[in-house]
Protein backbone atom coordinates (compact mmCIF):
# COMPACT_ATOMS: atom_id res chain seq x y z
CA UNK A 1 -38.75 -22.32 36.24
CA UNK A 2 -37.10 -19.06 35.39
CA UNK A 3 -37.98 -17.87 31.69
CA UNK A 4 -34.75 -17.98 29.45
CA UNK A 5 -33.02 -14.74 28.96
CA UNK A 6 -32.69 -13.97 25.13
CA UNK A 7 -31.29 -11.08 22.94
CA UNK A 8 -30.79 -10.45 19.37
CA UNK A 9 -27.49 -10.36 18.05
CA UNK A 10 -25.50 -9.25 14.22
CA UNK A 11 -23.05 -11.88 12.91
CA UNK A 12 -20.67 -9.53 11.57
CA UNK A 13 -20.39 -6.83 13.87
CA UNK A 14 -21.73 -7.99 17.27
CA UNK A 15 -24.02 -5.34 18.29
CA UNK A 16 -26.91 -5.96 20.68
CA UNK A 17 -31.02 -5.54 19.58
CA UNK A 18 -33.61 -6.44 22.28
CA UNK A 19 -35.97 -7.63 19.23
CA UNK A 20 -35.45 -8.83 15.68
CA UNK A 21 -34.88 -6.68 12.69
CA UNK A 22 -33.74 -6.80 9.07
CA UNK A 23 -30.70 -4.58 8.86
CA UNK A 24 -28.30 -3.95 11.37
CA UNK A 25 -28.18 -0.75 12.07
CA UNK A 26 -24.04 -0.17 13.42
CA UNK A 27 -23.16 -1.96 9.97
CA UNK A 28 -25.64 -1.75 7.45
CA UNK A 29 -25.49 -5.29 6.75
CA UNK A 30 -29.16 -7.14 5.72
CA UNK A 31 -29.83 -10.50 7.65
CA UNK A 32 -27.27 -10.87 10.22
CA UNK A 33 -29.38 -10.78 13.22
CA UNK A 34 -29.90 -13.77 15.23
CA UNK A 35 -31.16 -14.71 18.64
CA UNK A 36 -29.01 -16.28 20.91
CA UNK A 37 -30.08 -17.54 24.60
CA UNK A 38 -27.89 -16.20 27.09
CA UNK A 39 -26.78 -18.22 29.88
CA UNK A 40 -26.58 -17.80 33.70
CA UNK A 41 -24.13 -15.36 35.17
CA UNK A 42 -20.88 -16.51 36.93
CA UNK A 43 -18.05 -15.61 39.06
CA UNK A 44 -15.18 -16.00 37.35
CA UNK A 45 -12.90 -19.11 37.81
CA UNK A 46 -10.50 -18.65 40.90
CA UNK A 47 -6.93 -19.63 40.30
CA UNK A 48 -4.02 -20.08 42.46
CA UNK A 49 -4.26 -19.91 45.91
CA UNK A 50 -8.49 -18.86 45.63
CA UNK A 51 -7.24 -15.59 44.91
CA UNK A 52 -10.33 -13.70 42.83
CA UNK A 53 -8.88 -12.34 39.72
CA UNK A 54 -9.77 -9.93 37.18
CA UNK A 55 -9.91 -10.37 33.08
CA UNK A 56 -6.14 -9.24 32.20
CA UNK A 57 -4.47 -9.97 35.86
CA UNK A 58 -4.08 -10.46 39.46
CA UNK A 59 -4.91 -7.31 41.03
CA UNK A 60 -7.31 -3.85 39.89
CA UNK A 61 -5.47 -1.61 41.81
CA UNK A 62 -5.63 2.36 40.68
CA UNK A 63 -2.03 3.53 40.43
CA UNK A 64 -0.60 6.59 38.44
CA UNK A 65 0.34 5.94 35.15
CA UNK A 66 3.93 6.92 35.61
CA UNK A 67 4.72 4.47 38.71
CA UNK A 68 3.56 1.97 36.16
CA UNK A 69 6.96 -0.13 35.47
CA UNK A 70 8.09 0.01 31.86
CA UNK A 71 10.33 -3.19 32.10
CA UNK A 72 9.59 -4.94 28.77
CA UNK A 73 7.95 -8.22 28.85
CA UNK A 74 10.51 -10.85 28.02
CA UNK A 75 9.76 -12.56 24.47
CA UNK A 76 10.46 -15.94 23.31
CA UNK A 77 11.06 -16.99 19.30
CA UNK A 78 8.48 -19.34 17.63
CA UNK A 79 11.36 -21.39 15.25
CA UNK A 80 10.02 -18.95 12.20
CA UNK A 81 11.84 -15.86 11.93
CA UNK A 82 8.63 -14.30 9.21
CA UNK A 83 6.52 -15.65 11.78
CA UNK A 84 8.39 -13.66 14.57
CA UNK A 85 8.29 -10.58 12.38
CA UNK A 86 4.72 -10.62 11.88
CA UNK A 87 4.32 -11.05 15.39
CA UNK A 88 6.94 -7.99 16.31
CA UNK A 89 9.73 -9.97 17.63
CA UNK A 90 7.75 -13.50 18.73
CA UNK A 91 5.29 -14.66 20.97
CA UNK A 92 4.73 -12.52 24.53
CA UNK A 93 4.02 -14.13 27.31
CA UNK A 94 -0.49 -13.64 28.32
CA UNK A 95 -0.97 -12.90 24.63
CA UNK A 96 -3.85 -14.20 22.78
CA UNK A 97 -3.47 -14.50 19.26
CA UNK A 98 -6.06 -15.33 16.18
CA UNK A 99 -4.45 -17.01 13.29
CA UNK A 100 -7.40 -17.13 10.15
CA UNK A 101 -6.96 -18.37 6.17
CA UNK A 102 -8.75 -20.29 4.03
CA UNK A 103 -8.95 -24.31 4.68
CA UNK A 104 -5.77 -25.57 3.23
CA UNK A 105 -4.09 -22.89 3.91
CA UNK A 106 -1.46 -24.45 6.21
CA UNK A 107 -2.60 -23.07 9.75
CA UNK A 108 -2.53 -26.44 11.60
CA UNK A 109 0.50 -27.51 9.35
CA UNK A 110 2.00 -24.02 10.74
CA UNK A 111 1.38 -24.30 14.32
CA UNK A 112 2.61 -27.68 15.00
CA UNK A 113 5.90 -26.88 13.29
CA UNK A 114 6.16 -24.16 15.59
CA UNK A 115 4.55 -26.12 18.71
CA UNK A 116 6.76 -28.97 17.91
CA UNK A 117 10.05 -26.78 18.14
CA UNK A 118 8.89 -24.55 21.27
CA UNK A 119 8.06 -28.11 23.38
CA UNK A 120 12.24 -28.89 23.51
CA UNK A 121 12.11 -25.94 26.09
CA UNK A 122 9.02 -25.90 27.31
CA UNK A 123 5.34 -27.16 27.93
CA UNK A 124 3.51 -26.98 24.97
CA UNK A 125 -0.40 -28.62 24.31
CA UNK A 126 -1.83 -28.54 21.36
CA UNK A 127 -5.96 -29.11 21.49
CA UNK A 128 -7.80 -30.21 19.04
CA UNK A 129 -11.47 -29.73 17.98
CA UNK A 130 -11.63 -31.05 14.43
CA UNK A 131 -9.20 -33.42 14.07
CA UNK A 132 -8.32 -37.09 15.69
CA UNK A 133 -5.39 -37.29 17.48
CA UNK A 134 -4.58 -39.83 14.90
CA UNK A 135 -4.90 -37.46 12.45
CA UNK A 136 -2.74 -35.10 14.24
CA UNK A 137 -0.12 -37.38 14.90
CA UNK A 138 -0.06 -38.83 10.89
CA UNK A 139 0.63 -34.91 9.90
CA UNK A 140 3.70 -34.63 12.33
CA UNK A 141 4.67 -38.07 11.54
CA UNK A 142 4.16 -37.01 7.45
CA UNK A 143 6.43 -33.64 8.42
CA UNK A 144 9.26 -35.45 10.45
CA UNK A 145 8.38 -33.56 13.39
CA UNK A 146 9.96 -33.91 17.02
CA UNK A 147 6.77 -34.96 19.00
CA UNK A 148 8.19 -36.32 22.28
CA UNK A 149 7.51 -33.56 24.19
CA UNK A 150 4.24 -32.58 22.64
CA UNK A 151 1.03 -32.53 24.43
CA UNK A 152 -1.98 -33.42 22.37
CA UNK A 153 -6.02 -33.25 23.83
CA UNK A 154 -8.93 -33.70 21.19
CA UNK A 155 -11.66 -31.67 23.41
CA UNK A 156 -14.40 -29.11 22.57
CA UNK A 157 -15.69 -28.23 26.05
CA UNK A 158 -14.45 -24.92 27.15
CA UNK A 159 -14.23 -25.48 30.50
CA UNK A 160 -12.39 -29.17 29.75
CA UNK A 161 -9.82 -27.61 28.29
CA UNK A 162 -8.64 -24.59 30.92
CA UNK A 163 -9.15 -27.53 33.53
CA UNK A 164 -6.49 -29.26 31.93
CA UNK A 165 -4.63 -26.52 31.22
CA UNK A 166 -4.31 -25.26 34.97
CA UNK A 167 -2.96 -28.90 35.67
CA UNK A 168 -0.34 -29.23 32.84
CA UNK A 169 0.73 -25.42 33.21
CA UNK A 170 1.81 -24.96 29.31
CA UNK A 171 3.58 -22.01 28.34
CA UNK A 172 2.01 -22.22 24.93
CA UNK A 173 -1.08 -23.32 24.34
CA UNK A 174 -3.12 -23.96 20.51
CA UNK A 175 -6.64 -24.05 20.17
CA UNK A 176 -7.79 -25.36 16.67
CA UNK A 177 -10.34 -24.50 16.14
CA UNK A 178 -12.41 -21.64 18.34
CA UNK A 179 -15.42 -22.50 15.88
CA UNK A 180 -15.79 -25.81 17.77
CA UNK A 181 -15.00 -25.22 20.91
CA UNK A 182 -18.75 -24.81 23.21
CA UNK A 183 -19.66 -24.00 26.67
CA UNK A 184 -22.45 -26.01 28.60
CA UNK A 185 -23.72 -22.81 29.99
CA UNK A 186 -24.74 -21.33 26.59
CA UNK A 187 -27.56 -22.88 25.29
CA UNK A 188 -26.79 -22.75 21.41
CA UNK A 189 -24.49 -24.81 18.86
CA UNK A 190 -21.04 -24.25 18.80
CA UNK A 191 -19.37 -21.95 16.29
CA UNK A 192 -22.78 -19.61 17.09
CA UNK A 193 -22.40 -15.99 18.06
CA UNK A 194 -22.95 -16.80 21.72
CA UNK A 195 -20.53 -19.71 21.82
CA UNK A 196 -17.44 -18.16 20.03
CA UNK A 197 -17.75 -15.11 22.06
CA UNK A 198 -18.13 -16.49 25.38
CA UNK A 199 -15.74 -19.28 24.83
CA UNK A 200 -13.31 -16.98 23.70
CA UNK A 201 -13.66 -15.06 26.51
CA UNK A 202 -12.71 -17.54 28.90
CA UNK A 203 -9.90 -18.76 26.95
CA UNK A 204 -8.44 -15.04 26.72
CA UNK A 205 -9.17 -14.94 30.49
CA UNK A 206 -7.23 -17.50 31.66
CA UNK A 207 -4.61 -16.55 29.77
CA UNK A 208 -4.14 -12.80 31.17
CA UNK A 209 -4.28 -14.34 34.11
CA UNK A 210 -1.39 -17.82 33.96
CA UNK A 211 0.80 -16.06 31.45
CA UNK A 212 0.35 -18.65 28.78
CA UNK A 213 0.32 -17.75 25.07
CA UNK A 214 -2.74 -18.57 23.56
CA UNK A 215 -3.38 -18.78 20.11
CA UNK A 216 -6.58 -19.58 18.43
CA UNK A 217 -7.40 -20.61 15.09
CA UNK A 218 -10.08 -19.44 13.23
CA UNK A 219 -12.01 -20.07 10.01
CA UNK A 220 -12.89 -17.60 7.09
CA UNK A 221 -15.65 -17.16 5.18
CA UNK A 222 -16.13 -17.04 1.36
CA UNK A 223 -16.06 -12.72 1.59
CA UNK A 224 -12.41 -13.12 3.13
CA UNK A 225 -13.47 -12.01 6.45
CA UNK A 226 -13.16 -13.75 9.92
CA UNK A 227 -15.65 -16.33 10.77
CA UNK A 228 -17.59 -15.35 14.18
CA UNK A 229 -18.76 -11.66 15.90
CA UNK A 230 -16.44 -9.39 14.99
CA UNK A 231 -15.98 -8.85 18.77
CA UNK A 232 -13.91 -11.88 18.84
CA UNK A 233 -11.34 -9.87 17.38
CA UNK A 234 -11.41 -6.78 19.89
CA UNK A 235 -10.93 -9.73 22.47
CA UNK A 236 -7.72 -10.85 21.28
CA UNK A 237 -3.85 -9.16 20.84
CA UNK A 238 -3.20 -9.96 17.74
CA UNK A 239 -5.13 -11.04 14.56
CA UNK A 240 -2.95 -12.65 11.80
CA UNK A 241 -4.34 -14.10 8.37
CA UNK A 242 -2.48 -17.11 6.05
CA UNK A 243 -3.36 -16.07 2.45
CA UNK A 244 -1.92 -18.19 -0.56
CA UNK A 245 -3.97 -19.44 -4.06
CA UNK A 246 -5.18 -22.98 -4.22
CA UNK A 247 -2.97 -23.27 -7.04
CA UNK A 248 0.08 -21.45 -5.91
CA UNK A 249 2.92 -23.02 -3.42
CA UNK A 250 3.61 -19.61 -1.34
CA UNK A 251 1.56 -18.48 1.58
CA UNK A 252 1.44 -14.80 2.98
CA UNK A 253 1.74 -14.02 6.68
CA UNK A 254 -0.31 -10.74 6.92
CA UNK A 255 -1.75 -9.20 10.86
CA UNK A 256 -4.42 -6.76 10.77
CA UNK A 257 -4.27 -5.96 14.45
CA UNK A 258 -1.37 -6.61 16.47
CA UNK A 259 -1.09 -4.69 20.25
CA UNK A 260 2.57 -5.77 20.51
CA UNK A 261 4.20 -4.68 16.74
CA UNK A 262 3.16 -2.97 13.40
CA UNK A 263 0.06 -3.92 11.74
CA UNK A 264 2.40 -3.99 8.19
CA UNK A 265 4.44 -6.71 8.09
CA UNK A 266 4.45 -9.48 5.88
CA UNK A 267 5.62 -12.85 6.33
CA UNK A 268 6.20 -15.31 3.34
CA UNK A 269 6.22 -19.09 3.36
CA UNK A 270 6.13 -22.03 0.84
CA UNK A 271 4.48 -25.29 1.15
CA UNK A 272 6.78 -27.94 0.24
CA UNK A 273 6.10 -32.14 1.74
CA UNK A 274 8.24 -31.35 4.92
CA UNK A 275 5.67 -28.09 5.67
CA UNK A 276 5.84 -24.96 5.39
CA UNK A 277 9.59 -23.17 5.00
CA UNK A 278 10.30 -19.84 5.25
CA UNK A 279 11.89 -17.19 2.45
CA UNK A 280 14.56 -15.27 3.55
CA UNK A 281 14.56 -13.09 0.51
CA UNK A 282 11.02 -12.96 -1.02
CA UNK A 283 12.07 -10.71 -3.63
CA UNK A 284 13.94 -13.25 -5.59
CA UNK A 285 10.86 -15.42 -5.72
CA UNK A 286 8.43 -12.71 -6.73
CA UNK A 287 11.10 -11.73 -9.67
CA UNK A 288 11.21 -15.05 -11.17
CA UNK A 289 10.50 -13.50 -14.56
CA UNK A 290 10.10 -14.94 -17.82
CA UNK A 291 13.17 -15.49 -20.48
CA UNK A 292 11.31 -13.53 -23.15
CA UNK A 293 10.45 -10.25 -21.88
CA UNK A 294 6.82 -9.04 -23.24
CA UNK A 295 4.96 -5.85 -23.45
CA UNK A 296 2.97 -4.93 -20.35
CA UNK A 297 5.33 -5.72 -17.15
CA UNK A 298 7.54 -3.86 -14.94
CA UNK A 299 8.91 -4.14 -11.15
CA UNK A 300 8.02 -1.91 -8.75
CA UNK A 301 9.58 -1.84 -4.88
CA UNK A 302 6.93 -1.97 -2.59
CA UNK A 303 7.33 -1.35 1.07
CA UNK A 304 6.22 -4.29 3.77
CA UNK A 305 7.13 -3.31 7.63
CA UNK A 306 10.42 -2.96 7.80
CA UNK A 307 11.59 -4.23 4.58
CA UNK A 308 11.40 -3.55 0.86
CA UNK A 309 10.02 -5.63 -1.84
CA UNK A 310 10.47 -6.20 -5.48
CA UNK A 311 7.52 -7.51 -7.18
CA UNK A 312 6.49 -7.43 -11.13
CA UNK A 313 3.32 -5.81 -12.23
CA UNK A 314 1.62 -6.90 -15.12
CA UNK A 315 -0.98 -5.23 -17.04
CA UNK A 316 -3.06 -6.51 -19.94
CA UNK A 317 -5.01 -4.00 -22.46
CA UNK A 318 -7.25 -5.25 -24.97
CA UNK A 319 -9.78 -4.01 -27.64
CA UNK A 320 -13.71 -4.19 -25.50
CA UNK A 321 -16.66 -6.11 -27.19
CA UNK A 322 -18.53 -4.98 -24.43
CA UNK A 323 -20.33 -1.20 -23.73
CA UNK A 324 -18.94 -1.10 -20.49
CA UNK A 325 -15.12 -1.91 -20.90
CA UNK A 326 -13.75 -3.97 -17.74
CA UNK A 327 -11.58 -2.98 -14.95
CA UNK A 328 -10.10 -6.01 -13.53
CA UNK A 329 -7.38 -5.52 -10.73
CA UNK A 330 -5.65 -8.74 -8.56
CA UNK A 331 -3.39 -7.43 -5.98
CA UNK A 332 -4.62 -3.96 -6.31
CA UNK A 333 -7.62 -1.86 -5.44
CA UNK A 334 -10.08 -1.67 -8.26
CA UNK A 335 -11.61 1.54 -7.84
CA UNK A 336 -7.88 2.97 -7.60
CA UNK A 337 -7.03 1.30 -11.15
CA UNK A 338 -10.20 2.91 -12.46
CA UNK A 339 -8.80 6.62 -10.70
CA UNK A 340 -5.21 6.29 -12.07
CA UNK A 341 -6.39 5.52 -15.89
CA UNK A 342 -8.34 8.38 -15.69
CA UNK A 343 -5.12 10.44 -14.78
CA UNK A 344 -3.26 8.70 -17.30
CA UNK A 345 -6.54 10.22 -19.77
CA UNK A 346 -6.17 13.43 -18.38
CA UNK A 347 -2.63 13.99 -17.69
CA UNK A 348 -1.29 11.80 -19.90
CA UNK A 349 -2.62 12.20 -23.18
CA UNK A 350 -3.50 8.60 -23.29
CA UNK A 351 -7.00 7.18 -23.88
CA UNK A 352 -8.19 3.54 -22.92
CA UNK A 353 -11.60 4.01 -22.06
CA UNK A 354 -12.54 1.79 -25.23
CA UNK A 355 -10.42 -0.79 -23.67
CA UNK A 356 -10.50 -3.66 -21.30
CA UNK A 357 -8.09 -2.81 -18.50
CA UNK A 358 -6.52 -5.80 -16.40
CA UNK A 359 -3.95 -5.49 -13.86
CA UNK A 360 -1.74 -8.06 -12.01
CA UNK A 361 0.16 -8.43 -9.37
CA UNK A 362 2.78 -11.83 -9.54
CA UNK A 363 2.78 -14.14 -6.64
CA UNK A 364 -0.25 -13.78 -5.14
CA UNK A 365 0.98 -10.26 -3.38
CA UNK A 366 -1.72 -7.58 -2.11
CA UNK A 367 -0.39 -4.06 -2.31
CA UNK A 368 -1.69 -1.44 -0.19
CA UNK A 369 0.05 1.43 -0.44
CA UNK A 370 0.32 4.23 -3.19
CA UNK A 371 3.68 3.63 -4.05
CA UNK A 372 2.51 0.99 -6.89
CA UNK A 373 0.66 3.92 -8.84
CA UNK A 374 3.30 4.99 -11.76
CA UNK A 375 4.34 1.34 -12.01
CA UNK A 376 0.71 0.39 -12.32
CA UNK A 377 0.51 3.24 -15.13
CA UNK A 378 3.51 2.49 -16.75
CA UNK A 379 2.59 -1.05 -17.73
CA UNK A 380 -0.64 0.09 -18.76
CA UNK A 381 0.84 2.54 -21.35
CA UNK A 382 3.68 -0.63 -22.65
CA UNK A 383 0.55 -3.17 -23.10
CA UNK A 384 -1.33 -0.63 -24.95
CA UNK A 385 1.37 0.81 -27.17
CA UNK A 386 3.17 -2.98 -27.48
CA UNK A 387 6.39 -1.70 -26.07
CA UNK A 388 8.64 -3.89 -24.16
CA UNK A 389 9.82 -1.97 -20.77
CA UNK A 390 14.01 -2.62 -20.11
CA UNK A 391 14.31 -5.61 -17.88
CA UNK A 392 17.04 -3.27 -15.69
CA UNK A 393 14.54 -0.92 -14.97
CA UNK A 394 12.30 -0.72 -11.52
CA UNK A 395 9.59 2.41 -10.84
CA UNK A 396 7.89 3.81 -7.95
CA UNK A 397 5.67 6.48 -7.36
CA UNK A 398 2.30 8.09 -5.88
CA UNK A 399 0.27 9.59 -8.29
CA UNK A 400 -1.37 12.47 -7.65
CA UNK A 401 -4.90 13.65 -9.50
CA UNK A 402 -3.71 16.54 -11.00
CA UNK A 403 -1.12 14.18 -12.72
CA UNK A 404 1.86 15.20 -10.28
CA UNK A 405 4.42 12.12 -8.81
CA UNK A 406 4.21 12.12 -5.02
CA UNK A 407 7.25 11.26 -2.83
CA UNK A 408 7.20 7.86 -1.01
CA UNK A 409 8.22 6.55 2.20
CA UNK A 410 11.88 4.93 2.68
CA UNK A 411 12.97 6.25 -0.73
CA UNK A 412 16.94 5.48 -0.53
CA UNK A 413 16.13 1.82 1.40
CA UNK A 414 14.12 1.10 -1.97
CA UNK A 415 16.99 2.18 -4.27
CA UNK A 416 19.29 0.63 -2.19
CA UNK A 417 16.91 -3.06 -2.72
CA UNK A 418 16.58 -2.60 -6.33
CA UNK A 419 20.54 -2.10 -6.62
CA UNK A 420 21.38 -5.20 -4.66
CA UNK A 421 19.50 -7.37 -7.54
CA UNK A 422 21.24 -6.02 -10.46
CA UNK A 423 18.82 -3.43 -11.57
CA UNK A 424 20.33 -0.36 -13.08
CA UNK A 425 17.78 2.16 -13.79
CA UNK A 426 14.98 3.46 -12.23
CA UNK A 427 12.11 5.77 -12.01
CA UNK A 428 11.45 7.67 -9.10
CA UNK A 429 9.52 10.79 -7.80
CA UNK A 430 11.56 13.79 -7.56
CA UNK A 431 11.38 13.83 -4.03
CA UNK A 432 12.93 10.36 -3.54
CA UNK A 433 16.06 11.75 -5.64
CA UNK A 434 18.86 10.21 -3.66
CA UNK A 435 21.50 12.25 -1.89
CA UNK A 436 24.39 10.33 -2.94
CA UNK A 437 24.66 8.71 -5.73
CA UNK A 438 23.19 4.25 -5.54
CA UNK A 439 26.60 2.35 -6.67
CA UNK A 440 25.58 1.03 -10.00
CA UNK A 441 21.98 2.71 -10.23
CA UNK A 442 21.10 5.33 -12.83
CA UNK A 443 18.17 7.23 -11.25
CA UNK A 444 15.92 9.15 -13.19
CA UNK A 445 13.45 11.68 -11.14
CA UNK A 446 10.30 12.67 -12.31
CA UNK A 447 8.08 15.08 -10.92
CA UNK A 448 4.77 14.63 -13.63
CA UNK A 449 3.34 12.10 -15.09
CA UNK A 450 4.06 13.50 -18.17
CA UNK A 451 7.84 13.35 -17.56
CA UNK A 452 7.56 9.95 -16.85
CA UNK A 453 5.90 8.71 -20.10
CA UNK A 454 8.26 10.88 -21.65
CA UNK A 455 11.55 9.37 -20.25
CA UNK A 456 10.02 5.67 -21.06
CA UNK A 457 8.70 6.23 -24.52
C-alpha cells in the first residue's frame, strides 16, 4: 500500500513547509502550521458533451489580447440595491463570491431574501451544511418569504452537491457554509486547511465552467479575519463581510476584494422581524443626534464608493489616574488618534497627554480614510475645553504632520451632502473651497490647524 502523501501547511496564510516548524515564515505568525494528508490526484470532472475543461472555461486557447471581445457580461439584480452596489452593479454570471460576519450577523437571513426573490425568474438552490431543512424553511416561513420556487439540499459532500447541481442547472447557487462542506478524497475533517481549499476549488470550478453564480458563506474568527487558508480568498471574485454590534439593529455591507467593482463601497441594512431592509439614505440614521447637544461631538462627511456620508464623531477627554493615559479609538485607527493628538500638541498649542483620550464613531461605522482627521481633532479640543460645537456645523479635513489641512477627494459632492440636510456651516481645507457658492452653506476654508481652532473657539 502506497505511503500517504503529507505536507505541512499555515492556517492563516496558506504557504507550503515539507516539515513542521514554529513560525511561519511568509507571515510571521507563531503556531499555525499543521499537517494535512493530501489526497490522490484527479482529472478534473468532464461536463457537457465529455468535453475536458479547464478551471475558468471551455477552451485554453492563446489568442492576442486585443481580439479578446470586450462585450460586457450581462448582470442580473439580487432584490437589494446596497447589496448590488457592493457587488458593482449585481451578481455576474461564473462569479464566485465569499460572504463572512460574525454568527448572527444575518448572512443566511440575507441570502435567502435574495435567493427567494431571484427563484421567480430563475433556478435558484440553496444548500445547506448546518442547518435542517426544517430549520431553513421555519426562517422563510418566520420572514414571509416566497418559497415556491426555491430549491433546498441539506448536503456536505462536495462532490454531492455539483452532482446535483449539473442536474438542476441553477443560475444561482448558495453554499452555507464552505466550513462544512468535505471531500472523500481528502483525508482530514472538514472546515481543515485541506478540506476548505480543495472543496472550494471544485465549487469555484464548476462554476467558471456552467456560468452559475456561486456564493459561499464563510465564518470569522474572534481576530475579525476569515475563517480558513487565506488562499480561499485568492480563489474567489469577490470577498464581502456583514459587520453590525450584537447590540445594535444596523448591519454594514463592506467587500475587501471584488474583481468586478470598487473595493469601497458600503452597503447598510437593518434587522427588523421581516429580515433585513435596506437604507436608502444612511446618513439620516447615522445623524440621529441627541436633543441636548453636549461638548465633544461633531459631523464629519465621509466618503464610501460612490456616495457621501454624514456621520457624528464623538470624543471623550478625561483627567488619567493611570501613568500611561489611554488611547481608545472605535471606528478609527488607534495609532492615527495617537499621531493627530500629537499634532494637535505641536501645532495646536493644546496639551492632553495627561489625559485619557477616547474617540467614537456613531453607528457602528469604520472610517478609513483621512478625511475624518480635523473632525476627529475638533471634538477632541470641545470635550477638553467643555465647549459645545454648533449643531449646523459639519468638518472635513486631512491633517498633515506639520499641522497643515490637506485637500480631500470629492470636495463639492460633500458640501453638496451636508447642504441637502440642513447644515449651514462648515469647515473645510482650503483646497476643497468650492467654486460656486453651496445654496444655503457658509463655508469656511482653512489651510492650518491653527486656523481651524481659531475659527471654532
Amino acid at each position: 500500500m502506497a505511503k500517504a502523501k503529507t505536507a505541512f501547511v499555515c492556517n492563516d496564510c496558506g504557504a507550503d513547509y515539507g516539515k513542521w516548524q514554529g513560525q511561519c515564515s511568509e507571515c510571521g505568525a507563531w503556531n499555525t502550521i499543521t499537517e494535512i494528508r493530501l489526497g490522490p490526484a484527479k482529472r478534473n470532472r468532464d461536463l457537457g458533451q465529455g468535453t475536458r475543461k479547464g478551471f475558468a472555461g471551455t477552451t485554453a486557447e492563446v489568442r492576442l489580447l486585443k481580439d479578446i471581445d470586450l462585450v460586457e457580461v450581462p448582470r442580473f439584480s439580487s432584490g437589494f440595491s446596497e447589496l448590488d452596489r457592493v457587488l458593482g452593479g449585481g451578481f455576474v454570471p461564473g462569479s464566485a463570491i465569499l460572504i463572512g460576519g460574525h454568527p448572527g450577523a444575518g448572512k443566511s437571513t440575507l441570502l435567502l431574501q435574495a435567493l427567494c426573490g431571484l427563484a421567480e425568474h430563475q433556478q435558484a438552490l440553496y444548500v445547506t451544511g448546518e442547518e435542517s431543512p426544517q430549520q431553513v424553511a421555519m426562517r422563510a416561513d418566520r420572514l414571509g418569504l416566497p418559497v415556491d420556487a426555491v430549491k433546498l439540499m441539506a448536503e456536505t459532500d462536495v462532490d454531492e452537491i455539483i452532482g446535483a447541481a449539473e442536474s438542476h442547472k441553477p443560475g444561482i447557487m448558495v453554499v452555507d457554509s464552505i466550513q462544512v462542506i468535505h471531500s472523500a478524497a481528502i483525508a482530514s475533517a472538514p472546515g481543515s486547511v485541506s478540506q476548505v481549499r480543495e472543496c472550494a476549488a471544485q465549487l469555484t470550478r464548476f462554476a467558471k465552467q456552467t456560468g452559475v453564480v456561486l456564493i459561499l458563506v464563510g465564518h470569522v474568527t474572534k481576530e475579525g479575519s476569515l475563517a480558513g487558508p487565506k488562499v480561499l480568498e485568492h480563489m474567489i471574485d469577490c470577498s464581502i463581510l456583514l459587520e453590525g454590534e450584537q447590540d445594535s439593529r444596523y448591519r454594514t455591507l463592506r467587500s475587501s476584494k471584488n474583481r468586478f467593482g470598487a473595493v469601497n463601497e458600503l452597503g447598510v441594512f437593518a434587522m427588523t422581524d421581516r429580515g433585513l431592509r435596506e437604507i436608502k439614505n444612511p446618513s439620516a440614521i447615522f445623524l440621529d443626534r441627541a436633543e441636548d447637544p453636549a461638548p465633544g461631538t461633531t459631523v464629519m462627511v465621509v466618503w464610501e464608493g460612490t456616495r457621501p456620508l454624514l456621520v457624528e464623531i464623538q470624543a471623550l477627554v478625561d483627567d488619567s489616574s493611570l501613568g500611561n493615559p489611554r488611547r481608545v479609538a472605535v471606528g478609527f485607527e488607534q495609532n492615527r488618534l495617537a499621531m493627530l493628538l500629537a499634532v494637535l500638541h505641536r501645532h495646536g498649542g493644546i496639551m492632553v497627554g495627561d489625559q485619557d483620550v477616547f474617540a467614537n464613531v456613531v453607528g457602528g461605522v469604520r472610517v478609513v480614510e483621512t478625511s475624518a482627521d480635523l473632525a476627529l481633532l475638533l471634538a477632541v479640543v470641545s470635550s477638553l475645553r467643555n465647549r459645545v460645537l454648533p449643531e449646523d456645523l459639519v468638518v472635513f479635513g486631512e491633517v498633515g504632520l506639520s499641522g497643515e489641512i490637506r485637500p480631500v477627494p470629492s470636495g463639492q459632492e460633500r458640501l453638496s451632502e451636508a447642504a441637502k440636510h440642513g447644515f449651514r456651516r462648515a469647515i473645510v481645507p482650503r483646497g476643497n473651497a468650492p467654486k460656486q457658492a453651496v445654496e444655503g452653506l457658509e463655508v469656511i476654508a482653512v489651510s492650518r490647524l491653527s486656523e481651524a481652532l481659531e475659527a471654532l473657539l
